[in-house]
C-alpha atoms as a PDB file:
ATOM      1  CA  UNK A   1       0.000   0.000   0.000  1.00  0.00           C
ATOM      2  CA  UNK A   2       2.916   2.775   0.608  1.00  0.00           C
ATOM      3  CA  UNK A   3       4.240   1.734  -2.919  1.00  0.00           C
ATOM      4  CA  UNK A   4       0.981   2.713  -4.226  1.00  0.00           C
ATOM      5  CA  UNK A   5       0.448   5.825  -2.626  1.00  0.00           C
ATOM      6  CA  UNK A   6       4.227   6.872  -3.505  1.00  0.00           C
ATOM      7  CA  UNK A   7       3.641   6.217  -7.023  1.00  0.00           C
ATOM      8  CA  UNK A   8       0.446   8.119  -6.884  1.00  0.00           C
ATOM      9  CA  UNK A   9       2.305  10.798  -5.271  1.00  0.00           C
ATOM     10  CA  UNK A  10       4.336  10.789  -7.766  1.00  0.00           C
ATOM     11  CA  UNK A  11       2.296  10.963 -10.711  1.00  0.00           C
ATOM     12  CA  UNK A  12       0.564  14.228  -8.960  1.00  0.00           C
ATOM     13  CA  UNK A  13       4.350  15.517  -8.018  1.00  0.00           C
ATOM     14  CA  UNK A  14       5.815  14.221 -11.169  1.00  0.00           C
ATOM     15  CA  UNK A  15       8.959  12.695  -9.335  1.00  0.00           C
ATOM     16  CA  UNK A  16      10.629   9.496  -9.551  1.00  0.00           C
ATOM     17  CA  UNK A  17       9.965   6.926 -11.397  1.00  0.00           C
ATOM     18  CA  UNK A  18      12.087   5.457 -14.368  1.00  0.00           C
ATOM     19  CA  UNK A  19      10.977   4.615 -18.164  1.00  0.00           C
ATOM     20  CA  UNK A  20      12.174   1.896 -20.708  1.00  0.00           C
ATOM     21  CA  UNK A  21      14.464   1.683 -23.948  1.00  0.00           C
ATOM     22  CA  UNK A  22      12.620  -0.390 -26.573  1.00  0.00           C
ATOM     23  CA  UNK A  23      12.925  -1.665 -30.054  1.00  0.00           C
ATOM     24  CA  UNK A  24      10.498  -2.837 -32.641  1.00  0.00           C
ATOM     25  CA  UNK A  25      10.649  -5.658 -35.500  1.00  0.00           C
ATOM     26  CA  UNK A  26       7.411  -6.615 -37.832  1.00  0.00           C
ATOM     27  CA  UNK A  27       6.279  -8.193 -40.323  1.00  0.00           C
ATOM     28  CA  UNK A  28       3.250  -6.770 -42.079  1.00  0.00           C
ATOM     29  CA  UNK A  29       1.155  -6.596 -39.507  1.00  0.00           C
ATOM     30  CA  UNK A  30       2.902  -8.911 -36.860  1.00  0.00           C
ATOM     31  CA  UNK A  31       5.720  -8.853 -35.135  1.00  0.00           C
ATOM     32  CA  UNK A  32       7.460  -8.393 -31.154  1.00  0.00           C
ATOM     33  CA  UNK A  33       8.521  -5.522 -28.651  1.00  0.00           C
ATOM     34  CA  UNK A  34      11.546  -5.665 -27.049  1.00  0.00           C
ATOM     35  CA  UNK A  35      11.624  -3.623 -24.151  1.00  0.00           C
ATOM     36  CA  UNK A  36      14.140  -3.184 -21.184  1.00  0.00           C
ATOM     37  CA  UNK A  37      13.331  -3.059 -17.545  1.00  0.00           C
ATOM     38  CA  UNK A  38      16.192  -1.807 -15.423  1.00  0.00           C
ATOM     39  CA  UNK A  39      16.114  -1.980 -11.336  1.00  0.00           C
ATOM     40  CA  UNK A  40      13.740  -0.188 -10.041  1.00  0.00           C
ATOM     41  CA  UNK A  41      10.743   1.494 -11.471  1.00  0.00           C
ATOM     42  CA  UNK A  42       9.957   1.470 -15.291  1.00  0.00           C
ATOM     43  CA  UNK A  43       6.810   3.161 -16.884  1.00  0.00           C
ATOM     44  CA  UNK A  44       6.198   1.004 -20.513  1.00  0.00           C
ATOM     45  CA  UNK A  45       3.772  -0.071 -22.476  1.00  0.00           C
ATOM     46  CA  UNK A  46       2.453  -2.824 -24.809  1.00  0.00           C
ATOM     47  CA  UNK A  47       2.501  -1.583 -28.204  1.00  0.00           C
ATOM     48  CA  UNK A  48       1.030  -4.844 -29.706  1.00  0.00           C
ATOM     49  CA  UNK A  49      -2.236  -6.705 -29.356  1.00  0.00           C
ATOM     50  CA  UNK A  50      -1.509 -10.398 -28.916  1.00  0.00           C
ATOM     51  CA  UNK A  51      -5.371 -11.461 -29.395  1.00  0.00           C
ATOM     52  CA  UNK A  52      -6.003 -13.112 -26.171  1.00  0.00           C
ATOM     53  CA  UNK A  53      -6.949 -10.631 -23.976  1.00  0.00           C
ATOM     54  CA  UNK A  54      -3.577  -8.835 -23.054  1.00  0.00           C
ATOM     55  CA  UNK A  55      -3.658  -9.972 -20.026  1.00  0.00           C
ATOM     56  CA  UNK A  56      -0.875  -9.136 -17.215  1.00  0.00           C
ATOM     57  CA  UNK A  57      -0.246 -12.179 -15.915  1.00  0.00           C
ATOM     58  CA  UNK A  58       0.165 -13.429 -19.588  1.00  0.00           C
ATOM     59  CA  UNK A  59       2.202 -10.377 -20.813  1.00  0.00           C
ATOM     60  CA  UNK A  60       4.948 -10.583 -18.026  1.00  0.00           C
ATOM     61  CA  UNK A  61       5.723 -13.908 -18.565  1.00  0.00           C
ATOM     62  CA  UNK A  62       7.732 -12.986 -21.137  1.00  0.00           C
ATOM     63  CA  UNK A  63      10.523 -11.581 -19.183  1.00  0.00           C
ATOM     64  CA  UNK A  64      14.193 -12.772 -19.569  1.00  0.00           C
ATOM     65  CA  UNK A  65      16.475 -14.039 -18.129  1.00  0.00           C
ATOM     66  CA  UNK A  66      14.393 -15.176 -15.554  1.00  0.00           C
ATOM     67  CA  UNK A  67      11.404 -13.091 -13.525  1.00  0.00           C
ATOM     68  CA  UNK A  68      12.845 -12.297 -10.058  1.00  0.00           C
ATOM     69  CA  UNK A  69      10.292 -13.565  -6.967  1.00  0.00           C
ATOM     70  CA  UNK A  70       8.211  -9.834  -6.472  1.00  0.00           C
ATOM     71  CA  UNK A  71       8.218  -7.915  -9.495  1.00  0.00           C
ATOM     72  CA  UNK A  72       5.537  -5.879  -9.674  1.00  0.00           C
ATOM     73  CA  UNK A  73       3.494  -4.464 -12.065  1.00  0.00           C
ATOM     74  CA  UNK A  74       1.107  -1.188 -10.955  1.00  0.00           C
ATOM     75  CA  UNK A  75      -1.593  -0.271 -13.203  1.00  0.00           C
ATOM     76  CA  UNK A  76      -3.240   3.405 -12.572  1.00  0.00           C
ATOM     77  CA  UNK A  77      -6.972   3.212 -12.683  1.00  0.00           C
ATOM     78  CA  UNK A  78      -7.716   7.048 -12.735  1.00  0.00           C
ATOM     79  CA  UNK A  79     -11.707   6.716 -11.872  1.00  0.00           C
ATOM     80  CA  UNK A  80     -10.227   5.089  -9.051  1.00  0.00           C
ATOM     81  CA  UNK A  81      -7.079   7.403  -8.432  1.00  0.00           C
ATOM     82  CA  UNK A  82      -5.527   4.156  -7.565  1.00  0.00           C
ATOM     83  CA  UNK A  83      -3.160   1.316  -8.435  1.00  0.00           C
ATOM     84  CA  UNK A  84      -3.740  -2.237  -8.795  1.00  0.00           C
ATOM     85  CA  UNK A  85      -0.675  -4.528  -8.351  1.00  0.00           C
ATOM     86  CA  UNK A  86       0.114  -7.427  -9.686  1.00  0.00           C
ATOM     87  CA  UNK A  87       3.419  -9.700  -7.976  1.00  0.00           C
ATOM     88  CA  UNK A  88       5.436 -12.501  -9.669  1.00  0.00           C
ATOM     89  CA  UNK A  89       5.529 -15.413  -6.678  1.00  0.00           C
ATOM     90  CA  UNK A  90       7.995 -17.764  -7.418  1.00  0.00           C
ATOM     91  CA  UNK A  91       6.239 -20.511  -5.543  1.00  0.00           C
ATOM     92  CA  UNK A  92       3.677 -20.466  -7.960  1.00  0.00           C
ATOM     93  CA  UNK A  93       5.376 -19.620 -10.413  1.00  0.00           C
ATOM     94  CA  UNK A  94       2.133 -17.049 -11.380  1.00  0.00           C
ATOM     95  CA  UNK A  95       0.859 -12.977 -10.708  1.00  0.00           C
ATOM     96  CA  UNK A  96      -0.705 -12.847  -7.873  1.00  0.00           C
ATOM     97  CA  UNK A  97      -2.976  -9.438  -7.137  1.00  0.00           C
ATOM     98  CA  UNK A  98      -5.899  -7.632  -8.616  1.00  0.00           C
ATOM     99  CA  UNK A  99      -3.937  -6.274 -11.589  1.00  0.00           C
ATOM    100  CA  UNK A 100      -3.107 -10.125 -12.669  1.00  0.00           C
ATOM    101  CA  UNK A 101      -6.054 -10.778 -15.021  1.00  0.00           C
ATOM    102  CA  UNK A 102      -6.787  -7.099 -15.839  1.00  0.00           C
ATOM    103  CA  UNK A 103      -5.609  -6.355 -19.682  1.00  0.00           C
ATOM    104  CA  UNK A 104      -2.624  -3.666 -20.679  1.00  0.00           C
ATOM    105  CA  UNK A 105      -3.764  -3.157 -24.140  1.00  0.00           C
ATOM    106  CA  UNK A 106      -1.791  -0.418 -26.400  1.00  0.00           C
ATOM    107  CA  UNK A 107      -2.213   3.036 -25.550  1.00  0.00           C
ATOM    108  CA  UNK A 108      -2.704   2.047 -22.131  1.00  0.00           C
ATOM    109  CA  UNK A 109       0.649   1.768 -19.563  1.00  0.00           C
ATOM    110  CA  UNK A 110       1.664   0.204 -16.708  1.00  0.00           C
ATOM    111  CA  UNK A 111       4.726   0.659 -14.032  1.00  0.00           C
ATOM    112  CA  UNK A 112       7.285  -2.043 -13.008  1.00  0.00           C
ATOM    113  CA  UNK A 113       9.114  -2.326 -10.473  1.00  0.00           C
ATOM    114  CA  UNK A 114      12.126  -4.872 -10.995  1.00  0.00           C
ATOM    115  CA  UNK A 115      13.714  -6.001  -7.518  1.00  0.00           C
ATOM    116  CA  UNK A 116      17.642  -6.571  -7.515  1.00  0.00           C
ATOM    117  CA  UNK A 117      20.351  -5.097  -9.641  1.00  0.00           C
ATOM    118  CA  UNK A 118      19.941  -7.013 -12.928  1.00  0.00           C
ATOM    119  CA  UNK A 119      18.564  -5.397 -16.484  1.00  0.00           C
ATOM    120  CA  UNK A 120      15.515  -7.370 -17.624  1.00  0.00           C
ATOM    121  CA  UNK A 121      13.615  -7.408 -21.174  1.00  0.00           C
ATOM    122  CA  UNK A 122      10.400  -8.018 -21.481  1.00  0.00           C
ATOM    123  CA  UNK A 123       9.010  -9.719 -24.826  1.00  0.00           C
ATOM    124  CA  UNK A 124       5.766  -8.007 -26.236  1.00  0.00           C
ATOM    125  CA  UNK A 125       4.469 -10.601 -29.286  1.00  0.00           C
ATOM    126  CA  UNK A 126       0.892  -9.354 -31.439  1.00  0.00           C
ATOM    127  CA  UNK A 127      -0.424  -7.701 -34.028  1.00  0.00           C
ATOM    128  CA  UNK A 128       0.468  -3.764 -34.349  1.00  0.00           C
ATOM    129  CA  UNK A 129      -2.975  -1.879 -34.308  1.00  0.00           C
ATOM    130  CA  UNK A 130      -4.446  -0.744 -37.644  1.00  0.00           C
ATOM    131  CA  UNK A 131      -7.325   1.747 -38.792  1.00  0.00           C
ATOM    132  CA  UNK A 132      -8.898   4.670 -39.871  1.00  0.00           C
ATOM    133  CA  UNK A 133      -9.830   5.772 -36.476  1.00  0.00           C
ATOM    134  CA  UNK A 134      -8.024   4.130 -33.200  1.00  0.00           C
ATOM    135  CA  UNK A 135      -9.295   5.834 -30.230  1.00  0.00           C
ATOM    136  CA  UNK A 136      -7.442   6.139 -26.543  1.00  0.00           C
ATOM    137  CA  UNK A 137      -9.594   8.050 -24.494  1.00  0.00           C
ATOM    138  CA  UNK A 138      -7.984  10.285 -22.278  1.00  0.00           C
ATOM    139  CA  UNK A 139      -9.941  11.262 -18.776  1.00  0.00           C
ATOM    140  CA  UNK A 140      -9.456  14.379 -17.370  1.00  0.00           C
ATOM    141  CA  UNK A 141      -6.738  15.013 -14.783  1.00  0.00           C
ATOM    142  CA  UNK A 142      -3.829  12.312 -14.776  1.00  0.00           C
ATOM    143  CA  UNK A 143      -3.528   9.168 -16.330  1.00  0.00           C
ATOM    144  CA  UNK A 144      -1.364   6.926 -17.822  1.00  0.00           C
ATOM    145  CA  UNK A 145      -1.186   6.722 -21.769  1.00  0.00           C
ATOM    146  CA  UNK A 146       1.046   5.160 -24.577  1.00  0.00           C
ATOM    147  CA  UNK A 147       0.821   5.361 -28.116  1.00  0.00           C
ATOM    148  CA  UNK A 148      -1.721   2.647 -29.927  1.00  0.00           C
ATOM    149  CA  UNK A 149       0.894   1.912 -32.434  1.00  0.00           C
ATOM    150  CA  UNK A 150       4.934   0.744 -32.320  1.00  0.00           C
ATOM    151  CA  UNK A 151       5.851   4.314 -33.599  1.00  0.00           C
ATOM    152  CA  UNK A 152       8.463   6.647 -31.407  1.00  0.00           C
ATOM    153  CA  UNK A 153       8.056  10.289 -31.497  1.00  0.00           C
ATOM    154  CA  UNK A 154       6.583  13.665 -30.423  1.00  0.00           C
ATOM    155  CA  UNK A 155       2.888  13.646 -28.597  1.00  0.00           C
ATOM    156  CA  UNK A 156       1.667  15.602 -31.803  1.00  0.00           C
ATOM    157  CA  UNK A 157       3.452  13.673 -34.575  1.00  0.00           C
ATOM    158  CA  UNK A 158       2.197  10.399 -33.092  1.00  0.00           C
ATOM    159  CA  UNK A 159      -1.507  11.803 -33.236  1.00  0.00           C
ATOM    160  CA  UNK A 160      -1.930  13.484 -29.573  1.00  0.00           C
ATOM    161  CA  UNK A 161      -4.326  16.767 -29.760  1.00  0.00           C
ATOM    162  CA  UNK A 162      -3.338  18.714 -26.694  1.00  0.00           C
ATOM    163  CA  UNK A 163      -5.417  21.863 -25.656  1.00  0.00           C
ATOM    164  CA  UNK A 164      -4.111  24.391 -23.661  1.00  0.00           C
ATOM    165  CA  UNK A 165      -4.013  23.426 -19.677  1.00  0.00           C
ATOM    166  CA  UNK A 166      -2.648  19.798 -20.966  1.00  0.00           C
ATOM    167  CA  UNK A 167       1.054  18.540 -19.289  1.00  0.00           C
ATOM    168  CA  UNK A 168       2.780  15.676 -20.521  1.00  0.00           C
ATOM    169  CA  UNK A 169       5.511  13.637 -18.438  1.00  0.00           C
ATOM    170  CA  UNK A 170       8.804  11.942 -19.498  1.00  0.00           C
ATOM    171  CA  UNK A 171      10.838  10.205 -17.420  1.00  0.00           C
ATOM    172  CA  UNK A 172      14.369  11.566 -17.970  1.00  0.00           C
ATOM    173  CA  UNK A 173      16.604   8.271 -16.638  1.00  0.00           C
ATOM    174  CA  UNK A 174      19.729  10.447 -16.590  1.00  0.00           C
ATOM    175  CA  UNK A 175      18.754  13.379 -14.950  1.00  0.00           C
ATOM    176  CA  UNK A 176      16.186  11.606 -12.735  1.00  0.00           C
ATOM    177  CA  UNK A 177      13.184  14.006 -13.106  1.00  0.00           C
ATOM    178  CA  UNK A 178      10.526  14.012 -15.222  1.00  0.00           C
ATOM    179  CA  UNK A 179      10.560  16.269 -18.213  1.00  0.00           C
ATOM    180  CA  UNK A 180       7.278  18.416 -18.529  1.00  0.00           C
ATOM    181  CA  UNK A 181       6.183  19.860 -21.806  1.00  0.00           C
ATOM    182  CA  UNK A 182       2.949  22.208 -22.027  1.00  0.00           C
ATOM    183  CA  UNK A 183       0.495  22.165 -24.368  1.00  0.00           C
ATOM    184  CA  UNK A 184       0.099  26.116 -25.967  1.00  0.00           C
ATOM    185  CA  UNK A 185      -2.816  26.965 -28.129  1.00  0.00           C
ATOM    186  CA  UNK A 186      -0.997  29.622 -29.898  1.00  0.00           C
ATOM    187  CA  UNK A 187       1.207  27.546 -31.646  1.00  0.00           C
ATOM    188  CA  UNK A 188      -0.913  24.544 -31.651  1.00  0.00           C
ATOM    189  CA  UNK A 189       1.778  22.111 -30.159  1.00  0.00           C
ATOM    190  CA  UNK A 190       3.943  21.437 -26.856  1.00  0.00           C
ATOM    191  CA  UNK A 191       6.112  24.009 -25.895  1.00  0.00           C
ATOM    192  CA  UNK A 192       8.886  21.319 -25.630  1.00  0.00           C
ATOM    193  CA  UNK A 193      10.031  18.807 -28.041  1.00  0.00           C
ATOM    194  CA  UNK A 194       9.146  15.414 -26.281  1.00  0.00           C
ATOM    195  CA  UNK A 195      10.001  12.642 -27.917  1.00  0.00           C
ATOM    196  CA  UNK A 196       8.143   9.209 -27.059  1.00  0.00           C
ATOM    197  CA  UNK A 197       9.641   5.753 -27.534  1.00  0.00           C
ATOM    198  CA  UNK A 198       8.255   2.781 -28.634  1.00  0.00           C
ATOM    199  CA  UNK A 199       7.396   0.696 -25.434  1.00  0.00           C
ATOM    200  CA  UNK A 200       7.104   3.887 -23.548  1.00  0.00           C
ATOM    201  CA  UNK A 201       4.274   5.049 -21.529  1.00  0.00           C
ATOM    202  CA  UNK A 202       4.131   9.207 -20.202  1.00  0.00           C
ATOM    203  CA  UNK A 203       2.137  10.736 -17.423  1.00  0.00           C
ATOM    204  CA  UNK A 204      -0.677  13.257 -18.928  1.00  0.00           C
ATOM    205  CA  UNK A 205      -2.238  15.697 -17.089  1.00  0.00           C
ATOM    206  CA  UNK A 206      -5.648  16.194 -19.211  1.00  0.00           C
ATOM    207  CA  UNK A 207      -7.707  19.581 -18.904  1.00  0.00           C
ATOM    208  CA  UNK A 208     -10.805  17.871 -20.111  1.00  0.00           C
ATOM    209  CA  UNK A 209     -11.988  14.526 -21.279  1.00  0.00           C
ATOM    210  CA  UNK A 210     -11.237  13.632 -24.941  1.00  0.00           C
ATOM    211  CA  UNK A 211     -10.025  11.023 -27.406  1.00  0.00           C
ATOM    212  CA  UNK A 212      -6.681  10.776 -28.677  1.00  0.00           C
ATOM    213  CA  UNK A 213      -7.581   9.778 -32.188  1.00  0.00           C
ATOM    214  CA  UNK A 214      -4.514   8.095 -34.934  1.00  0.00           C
ATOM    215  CA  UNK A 215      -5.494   6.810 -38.323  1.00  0.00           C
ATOM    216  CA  UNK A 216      -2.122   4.058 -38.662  1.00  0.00           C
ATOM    217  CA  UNK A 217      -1.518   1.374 -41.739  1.00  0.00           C
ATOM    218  CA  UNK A 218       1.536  -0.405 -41.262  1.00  0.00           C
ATOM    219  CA  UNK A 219       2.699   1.002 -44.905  1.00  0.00           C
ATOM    220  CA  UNK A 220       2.812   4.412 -42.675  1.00  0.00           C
END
């Protein structure tokens, strides 16, 4: 429970908490996510839908070398302005905690917190997300977000309408502080150039509710 509220502290703060290097490899419309996971805190995504749900519990076990006993994986439930955690037990060799069975599909994004000193890569395997018309829906104060599809780059090249009163939030790894980029109406972009990668997730800081709406083909 004192994880929890620290990460929620920190997402209202925006202190703390570390983000991931990834790369991407597909074919047509299929392919894998490698992301790193580095001690301590990470804030990634799952850029690919693997067609079964995207379930935690089923997402994580894709973790090499091996998945230390107690890494944890905190999803942010903003209607709930709470985390639920999921732990790897090493007994059962399973998740274990409400965030186990719930899905991380793209454009959503999670925290996890790797115990020990070793560097850890997760393995995301799906289909990347196609269409005329993907939709994240973005509530209105803080929440977690990603990009629908494997593409790294700014909030607004990557589809993400901002209006003034939005914040975004980077992790910086090497300076250990978040970097915050504003939304300004006069120029129609963020007053900082923000780049996203793929297998990222940010901290936004919405004035309103809306949609973040992307039109992707994989030719794009």
């Amino acid at each position: 429970m004192r994880t929890k509220t620290l990460l929620l502290t920190a997402a209202l703060a925006a202190a703390g908490i570390a983000t991931s290097k990834a790369q991407v490899y597909s074919v047509n419309a299929v392919g894998y996510v490698n992301t790193s996971l580095t001690p301590g805190f990470n804030l990634i995504s799952n850029p690919l839908d693997n067609k079964n749900g995207n379930v935690i519990k089923d997402l994580f076990k894709n973790i090499t070398p091996t998945i230390p006993n107690q890494l944890t994986v905190f999803k942010y439930h903003p209607e709930l302005t709470q985390f639920h955690t999921a732990a790897y037990d090493d007994l059962s060799l399973d998740f274990l905690g409400t965030a186990a069975t719930e899905a991380l599909n793209p454009g959503d994004g999670v925290f996890v917190k790797v115990p020990g000193t070793a560097t850890l890569q997760v393995t995301f395997v799906g289909e990347v997300k196609q269409g005329t018309d993907l939709q994240t829906p973005i509530p209105q104060g803080f929440s977690i977000l990603s990009s629908q599809v494997p593409q790294a780059g700014t909030a607004t090249a990557l589809g993400l309408q901002g209006q003034q009163g939005d914040t975004l939030y980077k992790w910086d790894p090497i300076g250990k502080t978040y970097v915050t980029t504003k939304f300004d109406d006069l120029v129609g972009d963020f007053d900082k150039t923000v780049n996203i990668g793929v297998g990222e997730a940010f901290y936004y800081n919405s004035k309103t509710a809306k949609t973040w709406h992307r039109n992707f083909q994989v030719s794009q």
